[in-house]
Protein backbone atom coordinates (compact mmCIF):
# COMPACT_ATOMS: atom_id res chain seq x y z
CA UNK A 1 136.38 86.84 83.72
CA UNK A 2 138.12 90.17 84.96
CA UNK A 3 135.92 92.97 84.84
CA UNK A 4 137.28 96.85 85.18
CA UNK A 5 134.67 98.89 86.69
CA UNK A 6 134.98 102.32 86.35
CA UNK A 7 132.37 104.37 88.17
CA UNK A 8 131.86 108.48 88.16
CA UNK A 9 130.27 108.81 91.91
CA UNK A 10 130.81 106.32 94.61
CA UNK A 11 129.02 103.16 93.97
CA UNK A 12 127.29 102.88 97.60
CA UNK A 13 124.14 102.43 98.98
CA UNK A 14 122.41 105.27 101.14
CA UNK A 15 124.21 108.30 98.82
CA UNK A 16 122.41 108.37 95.56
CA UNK A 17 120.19 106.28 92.88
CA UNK A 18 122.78 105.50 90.00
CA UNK A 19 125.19 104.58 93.81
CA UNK A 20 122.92 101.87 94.62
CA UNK A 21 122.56 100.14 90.99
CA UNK A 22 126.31 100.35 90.90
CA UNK A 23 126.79 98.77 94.29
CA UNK A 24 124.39 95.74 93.57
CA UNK A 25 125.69 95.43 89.86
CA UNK A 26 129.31 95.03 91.48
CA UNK A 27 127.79 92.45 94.17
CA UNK A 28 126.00 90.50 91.34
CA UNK A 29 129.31 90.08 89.00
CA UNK A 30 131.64 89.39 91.90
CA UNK A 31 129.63 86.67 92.12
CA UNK A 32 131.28 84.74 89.61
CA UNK A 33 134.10 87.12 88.23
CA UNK A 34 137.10 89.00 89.26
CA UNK A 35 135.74 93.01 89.69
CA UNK A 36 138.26 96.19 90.26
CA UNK A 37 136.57 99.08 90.63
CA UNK A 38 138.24 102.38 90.21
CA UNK A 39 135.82 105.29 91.58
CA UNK A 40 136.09 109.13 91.79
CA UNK A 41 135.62 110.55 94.98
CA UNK A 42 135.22 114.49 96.14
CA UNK A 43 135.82 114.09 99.94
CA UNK A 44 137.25 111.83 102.84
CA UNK A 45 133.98 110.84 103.92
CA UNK A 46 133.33 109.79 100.15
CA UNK A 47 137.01 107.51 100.82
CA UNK A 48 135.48 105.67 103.98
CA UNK A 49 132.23 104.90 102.31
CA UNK A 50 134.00 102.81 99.89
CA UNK A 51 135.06 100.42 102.51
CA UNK A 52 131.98 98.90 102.05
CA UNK A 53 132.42 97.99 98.46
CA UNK A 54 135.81 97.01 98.98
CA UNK A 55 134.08 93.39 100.71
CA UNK A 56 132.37 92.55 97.52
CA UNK A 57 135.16 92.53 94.67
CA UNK A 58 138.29 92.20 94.79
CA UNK A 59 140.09 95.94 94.99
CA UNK A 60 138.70 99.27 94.85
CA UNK A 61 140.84 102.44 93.91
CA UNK A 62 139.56 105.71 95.08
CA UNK A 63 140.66 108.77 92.96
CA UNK A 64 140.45 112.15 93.73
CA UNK A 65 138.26 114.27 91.56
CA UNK A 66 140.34 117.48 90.00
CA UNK A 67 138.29 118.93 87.60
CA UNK A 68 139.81 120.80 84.39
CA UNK A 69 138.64 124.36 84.62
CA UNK A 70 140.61 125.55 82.14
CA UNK A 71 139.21 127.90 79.35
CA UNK A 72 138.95 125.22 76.32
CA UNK A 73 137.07 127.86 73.53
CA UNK A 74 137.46 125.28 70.30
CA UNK A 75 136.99 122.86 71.92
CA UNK A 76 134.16 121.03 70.95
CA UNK A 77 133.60 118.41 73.97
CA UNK A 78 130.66 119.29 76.93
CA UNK A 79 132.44 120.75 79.97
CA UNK A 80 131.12 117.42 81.58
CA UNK A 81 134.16 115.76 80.43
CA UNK A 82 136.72 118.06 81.52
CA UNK A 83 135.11 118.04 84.85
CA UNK A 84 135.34 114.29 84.84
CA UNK A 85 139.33 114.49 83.19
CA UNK A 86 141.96 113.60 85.72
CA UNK A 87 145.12 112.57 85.23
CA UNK A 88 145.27 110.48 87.69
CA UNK A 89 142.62 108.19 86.50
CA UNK A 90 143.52 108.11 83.44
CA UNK A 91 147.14 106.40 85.21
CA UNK A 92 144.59 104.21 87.75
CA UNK A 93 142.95 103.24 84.11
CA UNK A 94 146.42 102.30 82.54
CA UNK A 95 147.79 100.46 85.22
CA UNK A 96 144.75 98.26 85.66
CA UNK A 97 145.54 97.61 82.04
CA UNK A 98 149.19 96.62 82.29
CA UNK A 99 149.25 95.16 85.24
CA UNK A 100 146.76 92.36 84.72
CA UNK A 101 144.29 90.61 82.17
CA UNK A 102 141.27 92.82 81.52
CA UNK A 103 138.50 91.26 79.69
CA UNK A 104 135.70 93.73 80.71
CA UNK A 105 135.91 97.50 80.75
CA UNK A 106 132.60 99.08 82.20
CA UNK A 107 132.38 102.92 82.29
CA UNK A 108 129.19 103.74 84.73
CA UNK A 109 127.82 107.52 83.03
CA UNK A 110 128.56 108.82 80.04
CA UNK A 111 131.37 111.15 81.62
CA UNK A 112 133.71 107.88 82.34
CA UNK A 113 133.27 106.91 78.57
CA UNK A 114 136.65 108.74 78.02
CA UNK A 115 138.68 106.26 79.72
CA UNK A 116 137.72 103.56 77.51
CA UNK A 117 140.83 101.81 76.11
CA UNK A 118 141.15 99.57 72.77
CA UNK A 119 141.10 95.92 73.65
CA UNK A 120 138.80 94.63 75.85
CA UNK A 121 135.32 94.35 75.52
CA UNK A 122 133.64 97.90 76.73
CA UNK A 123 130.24 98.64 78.28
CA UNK A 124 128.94 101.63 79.05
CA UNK A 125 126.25 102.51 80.87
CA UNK A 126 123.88 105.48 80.67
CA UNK A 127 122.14 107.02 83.66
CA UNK A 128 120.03 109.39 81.87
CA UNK A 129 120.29 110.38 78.66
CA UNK A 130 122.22 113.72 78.87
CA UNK A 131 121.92 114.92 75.49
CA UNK A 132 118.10 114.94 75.76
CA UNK A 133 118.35 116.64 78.59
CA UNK A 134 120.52 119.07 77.35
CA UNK A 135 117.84 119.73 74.27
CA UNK A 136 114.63 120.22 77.17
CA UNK A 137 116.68 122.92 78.80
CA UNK A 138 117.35 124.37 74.78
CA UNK A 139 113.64 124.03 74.47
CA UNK A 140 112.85 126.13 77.86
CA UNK A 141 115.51 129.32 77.12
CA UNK A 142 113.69 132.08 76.61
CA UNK A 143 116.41 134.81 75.63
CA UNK A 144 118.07 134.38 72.22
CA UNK A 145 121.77 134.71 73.76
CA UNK A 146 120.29 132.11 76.42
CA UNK A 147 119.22 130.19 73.27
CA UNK A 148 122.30 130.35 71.74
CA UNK A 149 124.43 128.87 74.46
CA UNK A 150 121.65 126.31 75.24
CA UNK A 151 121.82 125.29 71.66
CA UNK A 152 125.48 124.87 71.63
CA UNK A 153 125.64 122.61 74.95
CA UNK A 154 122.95 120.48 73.29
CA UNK A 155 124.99 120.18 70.08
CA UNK A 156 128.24 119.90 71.92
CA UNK A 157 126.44 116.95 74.22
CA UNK A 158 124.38 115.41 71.46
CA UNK A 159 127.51 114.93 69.49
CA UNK A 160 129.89 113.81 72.29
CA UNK A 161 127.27 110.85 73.82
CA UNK A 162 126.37 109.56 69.79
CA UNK A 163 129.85 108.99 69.11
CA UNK A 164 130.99 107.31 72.68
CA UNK A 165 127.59 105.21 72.04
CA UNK A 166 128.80 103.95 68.71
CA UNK A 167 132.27 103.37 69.98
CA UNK A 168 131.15 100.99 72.64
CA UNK A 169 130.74 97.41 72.23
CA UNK A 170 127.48 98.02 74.69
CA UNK A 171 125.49 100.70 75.79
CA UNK A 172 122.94 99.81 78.95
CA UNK A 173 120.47 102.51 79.93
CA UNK A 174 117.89 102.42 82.52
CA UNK A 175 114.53 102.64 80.77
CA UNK A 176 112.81 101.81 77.40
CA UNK A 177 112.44 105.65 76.18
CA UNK A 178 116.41 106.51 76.41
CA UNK A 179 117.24 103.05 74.41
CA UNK A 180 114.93 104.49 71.93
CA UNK A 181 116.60 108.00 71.86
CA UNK A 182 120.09 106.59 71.50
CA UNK A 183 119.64 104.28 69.10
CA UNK A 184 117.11 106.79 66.51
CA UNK A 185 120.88 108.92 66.81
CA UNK A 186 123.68 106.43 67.31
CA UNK A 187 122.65 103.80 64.67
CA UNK A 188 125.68 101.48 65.15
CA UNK A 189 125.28 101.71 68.40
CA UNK A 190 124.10 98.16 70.68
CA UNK A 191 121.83 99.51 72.91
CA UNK A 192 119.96 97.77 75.84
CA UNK A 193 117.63 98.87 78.92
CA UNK A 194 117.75 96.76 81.82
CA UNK A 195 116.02 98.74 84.88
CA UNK A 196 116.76 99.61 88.16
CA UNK A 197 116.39 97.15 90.75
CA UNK A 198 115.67 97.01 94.32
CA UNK A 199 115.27 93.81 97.16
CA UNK A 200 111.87 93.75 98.11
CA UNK A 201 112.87 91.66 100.98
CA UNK A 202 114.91 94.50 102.92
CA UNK A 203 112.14 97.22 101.58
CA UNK A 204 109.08 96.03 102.75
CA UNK A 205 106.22 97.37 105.82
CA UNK A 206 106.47 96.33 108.55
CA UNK A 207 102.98 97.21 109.54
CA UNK A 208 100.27 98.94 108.26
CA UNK A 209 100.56 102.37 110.49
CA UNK A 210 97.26 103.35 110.12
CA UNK A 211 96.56 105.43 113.06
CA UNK A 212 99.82 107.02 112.41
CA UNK A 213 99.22 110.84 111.09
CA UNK A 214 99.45 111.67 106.82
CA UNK A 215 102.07 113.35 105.78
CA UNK A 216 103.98 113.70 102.50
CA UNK A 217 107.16 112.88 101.74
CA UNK A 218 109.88 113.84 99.08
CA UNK A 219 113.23 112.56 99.18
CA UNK A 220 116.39 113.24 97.29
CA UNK A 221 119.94 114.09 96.26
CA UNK A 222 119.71 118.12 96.22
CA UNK A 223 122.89 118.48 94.01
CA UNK A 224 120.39 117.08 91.48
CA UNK A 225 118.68 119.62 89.58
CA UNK A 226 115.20 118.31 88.83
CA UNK A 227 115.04 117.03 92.65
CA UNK A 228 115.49 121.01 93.59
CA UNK A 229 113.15 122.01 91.04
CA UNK A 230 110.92 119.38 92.75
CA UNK A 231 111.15 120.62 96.28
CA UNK A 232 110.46 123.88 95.17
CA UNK A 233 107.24 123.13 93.39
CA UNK A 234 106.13 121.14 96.32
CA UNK A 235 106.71 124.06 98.89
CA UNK A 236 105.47 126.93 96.32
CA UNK A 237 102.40 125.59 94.67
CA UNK A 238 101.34 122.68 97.11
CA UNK A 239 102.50 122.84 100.19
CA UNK A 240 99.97 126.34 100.87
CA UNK A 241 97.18 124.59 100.30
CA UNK A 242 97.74 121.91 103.17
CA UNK A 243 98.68 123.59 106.08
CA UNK A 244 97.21 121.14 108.31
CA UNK A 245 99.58 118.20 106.44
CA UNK A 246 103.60 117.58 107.63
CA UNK A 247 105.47 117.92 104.21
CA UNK A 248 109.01 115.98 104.82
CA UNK A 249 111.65 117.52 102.52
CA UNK A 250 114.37 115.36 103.07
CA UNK A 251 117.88 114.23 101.41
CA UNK A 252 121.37 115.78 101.46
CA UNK A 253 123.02 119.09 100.20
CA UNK A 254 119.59 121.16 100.14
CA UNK A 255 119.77 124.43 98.96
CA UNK A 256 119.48 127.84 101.19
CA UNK A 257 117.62 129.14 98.04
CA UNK A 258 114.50 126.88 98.60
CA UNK A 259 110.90 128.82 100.20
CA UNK A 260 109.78 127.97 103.35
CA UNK A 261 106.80 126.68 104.51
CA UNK A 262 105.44 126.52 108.12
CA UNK A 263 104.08 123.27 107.81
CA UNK A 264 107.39 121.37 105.95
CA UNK A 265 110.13 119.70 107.64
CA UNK A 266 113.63 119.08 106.42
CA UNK A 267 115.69 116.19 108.16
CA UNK A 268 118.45 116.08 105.75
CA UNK A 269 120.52 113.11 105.13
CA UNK A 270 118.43 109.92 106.13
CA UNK A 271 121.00 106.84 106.25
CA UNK A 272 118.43 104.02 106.02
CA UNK A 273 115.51 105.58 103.80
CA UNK A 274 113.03 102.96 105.38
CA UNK A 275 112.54 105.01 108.59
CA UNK A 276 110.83 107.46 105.99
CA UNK A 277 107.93 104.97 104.76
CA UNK A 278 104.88 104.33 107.50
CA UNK A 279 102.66 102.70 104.72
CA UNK A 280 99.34 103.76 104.16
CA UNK A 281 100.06 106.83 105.52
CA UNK A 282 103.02 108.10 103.94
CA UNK A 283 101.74 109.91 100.35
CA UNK A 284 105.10 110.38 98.13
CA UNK A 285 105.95 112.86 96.11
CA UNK A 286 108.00 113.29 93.24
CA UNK A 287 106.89 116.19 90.64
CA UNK A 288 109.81 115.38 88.72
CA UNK A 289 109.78 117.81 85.78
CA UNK A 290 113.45 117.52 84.06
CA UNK A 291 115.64 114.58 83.42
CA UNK A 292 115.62 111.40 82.05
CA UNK A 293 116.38 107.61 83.24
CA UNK A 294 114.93 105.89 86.27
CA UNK A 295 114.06 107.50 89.94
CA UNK A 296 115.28 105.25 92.61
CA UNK A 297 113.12 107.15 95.18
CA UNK A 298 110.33 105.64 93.16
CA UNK A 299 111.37 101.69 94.12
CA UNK A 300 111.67 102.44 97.38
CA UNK A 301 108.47 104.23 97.61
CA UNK A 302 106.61 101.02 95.89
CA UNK A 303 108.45 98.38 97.59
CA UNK A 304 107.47 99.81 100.80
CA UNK A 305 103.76 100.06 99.77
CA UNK A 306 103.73 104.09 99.83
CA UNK A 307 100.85 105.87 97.53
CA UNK A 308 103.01 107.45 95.45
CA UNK A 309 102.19 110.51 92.73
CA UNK A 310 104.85 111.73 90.18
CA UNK A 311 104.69 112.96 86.75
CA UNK A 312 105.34 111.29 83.78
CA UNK A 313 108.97 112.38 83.87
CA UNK A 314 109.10 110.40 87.17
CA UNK A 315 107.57 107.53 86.03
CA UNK A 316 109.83 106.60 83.04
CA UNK A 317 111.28 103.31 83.13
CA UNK A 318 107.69 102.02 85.30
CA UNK A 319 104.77 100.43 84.11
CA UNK A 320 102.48 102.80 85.67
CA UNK A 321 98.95 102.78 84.81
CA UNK A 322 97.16 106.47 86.53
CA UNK A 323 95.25 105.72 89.59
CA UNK A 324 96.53 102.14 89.69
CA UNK A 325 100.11 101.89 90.76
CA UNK A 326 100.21 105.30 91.44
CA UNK A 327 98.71 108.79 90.79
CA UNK A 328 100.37 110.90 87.79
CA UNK A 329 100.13 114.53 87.72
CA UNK A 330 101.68 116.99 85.59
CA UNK A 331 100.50 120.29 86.44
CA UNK A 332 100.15 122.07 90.21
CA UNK A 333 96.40 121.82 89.71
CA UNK A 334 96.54 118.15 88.96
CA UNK A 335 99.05 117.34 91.63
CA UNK A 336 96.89 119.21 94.67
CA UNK A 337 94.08 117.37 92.99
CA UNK A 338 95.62 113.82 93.09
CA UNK A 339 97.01 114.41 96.57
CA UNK A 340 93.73 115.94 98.05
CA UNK A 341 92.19 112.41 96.71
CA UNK A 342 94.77 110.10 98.71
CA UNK A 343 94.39 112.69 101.51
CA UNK A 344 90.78 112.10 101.49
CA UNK A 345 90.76 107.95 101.14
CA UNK A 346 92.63 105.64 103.45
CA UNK A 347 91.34 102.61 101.37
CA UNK A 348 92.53 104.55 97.73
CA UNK A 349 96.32 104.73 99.57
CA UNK A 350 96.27 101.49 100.61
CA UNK A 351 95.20 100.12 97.19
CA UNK A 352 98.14 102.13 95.12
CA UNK A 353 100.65 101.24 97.81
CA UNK A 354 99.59 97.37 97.74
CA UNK A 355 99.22 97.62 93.70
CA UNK A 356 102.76 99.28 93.77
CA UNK A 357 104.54 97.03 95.80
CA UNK A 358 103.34 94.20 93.40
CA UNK A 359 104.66 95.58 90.73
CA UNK A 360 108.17 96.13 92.15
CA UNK A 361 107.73 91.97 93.13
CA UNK A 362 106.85 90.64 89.94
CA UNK A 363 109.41 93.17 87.83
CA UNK A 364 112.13 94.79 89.54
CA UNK A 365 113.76 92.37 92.26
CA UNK A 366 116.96 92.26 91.79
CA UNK A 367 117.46 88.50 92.18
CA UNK A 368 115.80 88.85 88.51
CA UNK A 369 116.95 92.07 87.01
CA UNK A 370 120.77 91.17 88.09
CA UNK A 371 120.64 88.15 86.80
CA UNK A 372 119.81 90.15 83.09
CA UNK A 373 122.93 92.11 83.54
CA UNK A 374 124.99 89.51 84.36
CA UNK A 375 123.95 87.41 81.91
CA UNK A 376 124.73 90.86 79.15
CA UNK A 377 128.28 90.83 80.78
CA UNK A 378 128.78 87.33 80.22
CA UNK A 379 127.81 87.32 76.62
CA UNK A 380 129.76 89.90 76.01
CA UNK A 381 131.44 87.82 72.64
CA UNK A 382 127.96 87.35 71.38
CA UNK A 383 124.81 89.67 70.57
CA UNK A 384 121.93 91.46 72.51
């Protein structure tokens, strides 16, 4: 089978969450099948990390992102897809077409759903499900111009996503409550979750670092807005009230913007995430607020046996009982609560860590979860 795979961000490992289940989706199917991907990029360094994917399919074709910034008034399209409308790709796209049999087009986010073409079978897959996202931030505009324009991005997204949904043979999303949005709004629409995996194998502890000091830890992509909104919470309203506890900010393009704190660190850009986790003693963070889909932090965390609290934002797409697998919070009260708990109770960590890392074995190795996809993409002639 010859698969087109058309991804919005560089599908590598060590950049981003939706990078890694793109990378090990394209692994998986190469498998078997003939893959081209065709991926935007926004910088050189972007261009050279896509070496990597070019030894696990057959051809990869880097395109240069060149958003349209053009004033488009009646138009009734999200800026998202101008942003993602390039010429160029759209001639990458047609030339894949003509050039060879296509049997599988697969559009990884919602913003690559425009270059789906009439023929072969199409797939798309959905991060997070932007449109409810777009109707939170409605929801949390307080001025009524604010309102206004908050109500027209979550009409203008609402409407674009339902009718790309029902114009796909497929639509995969990461967790259980996004399937269930799509499909109460796109009702032709064949809609699927299959999760987020991760190897347990290459994300596991070493060795219980015991006598190693606590500290917390919060890692992520700062071009995403809920992991800003995250790292702000965690050096406003917790942070202060530890200042004998090492809070590790880390992850790539962090904002200026973000408070200080004498007793937080920021490393930036970690390559290899694992030198972050020293299970027990590790205690990570994610007061994810915003958003929707599946937090790839959140495997790591659990595969490496990390005591882990996050809200119930965070933990979408896990089967997270509180105090079990990990702690969930939802307000600053209840996270300095839950974190002054773990702080207090070496055996508590190691319990949630070991409980995590179970689940993560029995549910999301990817030996398991890839096989699901794969076997989706290979029935692609026949139903869910």
């Amino acid at each position: 089978m010859n698969i087109l795979f058309l991804t919005a961000y560089a599908p590598v490992l060590h950049m981003h969450g939706g990078g890694v289940r793109m990378y090990h989706n394209i692994r998986i199917l190469s498998e078997r099948h003939s893959v081209q991907v065709i991926s935007f990029i926004e910088n050189d360094e972007e261009r050279d990390r896509l070496k990597t994917v070019e030894a696990i399919c057959e051809s990869v074709t880097a395109v240069q992102r060149v958003p349209d910034f053009r004033p488009h008034r009646l138009s009734l399209k999200p800026f998202l897809v101008r942003e993602f409308s390039t010429p160029a790709m759209y001639r990458a796209v047609d030339h894949a077409l003509r050039t060879g049999k296509i049997d599988v087009i697969q559009c990884e986010y919602l913003q690559m759903a425009q270059y789906r073409r009439r023929g072969p079978f199409s797939i798309l897959t959905i991060h997070e499900a932007l449109s409810s996202n777009a109707y939170h931030t409605f929801q949390k505009a307080g001025e009524p111009i604010e309102r206004f324009r908050c109500f027209y991005r979550w009409m203008s997204m609402l409407n674009y996503e339902i009718s790309m949904c029902n114009r796909f043979d497929r639509v995969v999303t990461m967790t259980r409550d996004d399937a269930d949005y799509l499909r109460s709004y796109a009702h032709r629409a064949a809609v699927r979750h299959i999760p987020i995996g991760i190897d347990p194998r290459h994300f596991r502890p070493a060795t219980k670092e015991i006598d190693r000091p606590v500290e917390v830890l919060f890692v992520g992509n700062f071009r995403h807005a809920p992991n800003v909104e995250a790292a702000d919470f965690l050096l406003s309203e917790i942070a202060p009230h530890f200042p004998d506890v090492q809070f590790v900010i880390a992850g790539s393009h962090l904002p200026r913007t973000l408070p200080s704190a004498p007793n937080a660190i920021f490393p930036g850009y970690i390559a290899d995430t694992r030198e972050l986790f020293h299970a027990p003693n590790t205690i990570v963070v994610a007061p994810i607020f915003s958003g929707t889909g599946q937090r790839v932090k959140l495997l790591e965390a659990f595969a490496m046996s990390c005591p882990v609290i996050t809200t119930e934002v965070g933990a979408l797409g896990f089967s997270i009982r509180n105090g079990e697998q990990a702690m969930v919070a939802n307000t600053a009260s209840e996270f300095r609560a839950a974190l002054d708990r773990l702080l207090s109770s070496p055996a508590l960590r190691v319990r949630i860590g070991n409980a995590a890392r179970k689940m993560i074995v029995e549910r999301f190795d990817w030996q398991t979860i890839g096989r699901e996809f794969h076997a989706l993409v290979e029935n692609c002639s026949g139903g869910l």
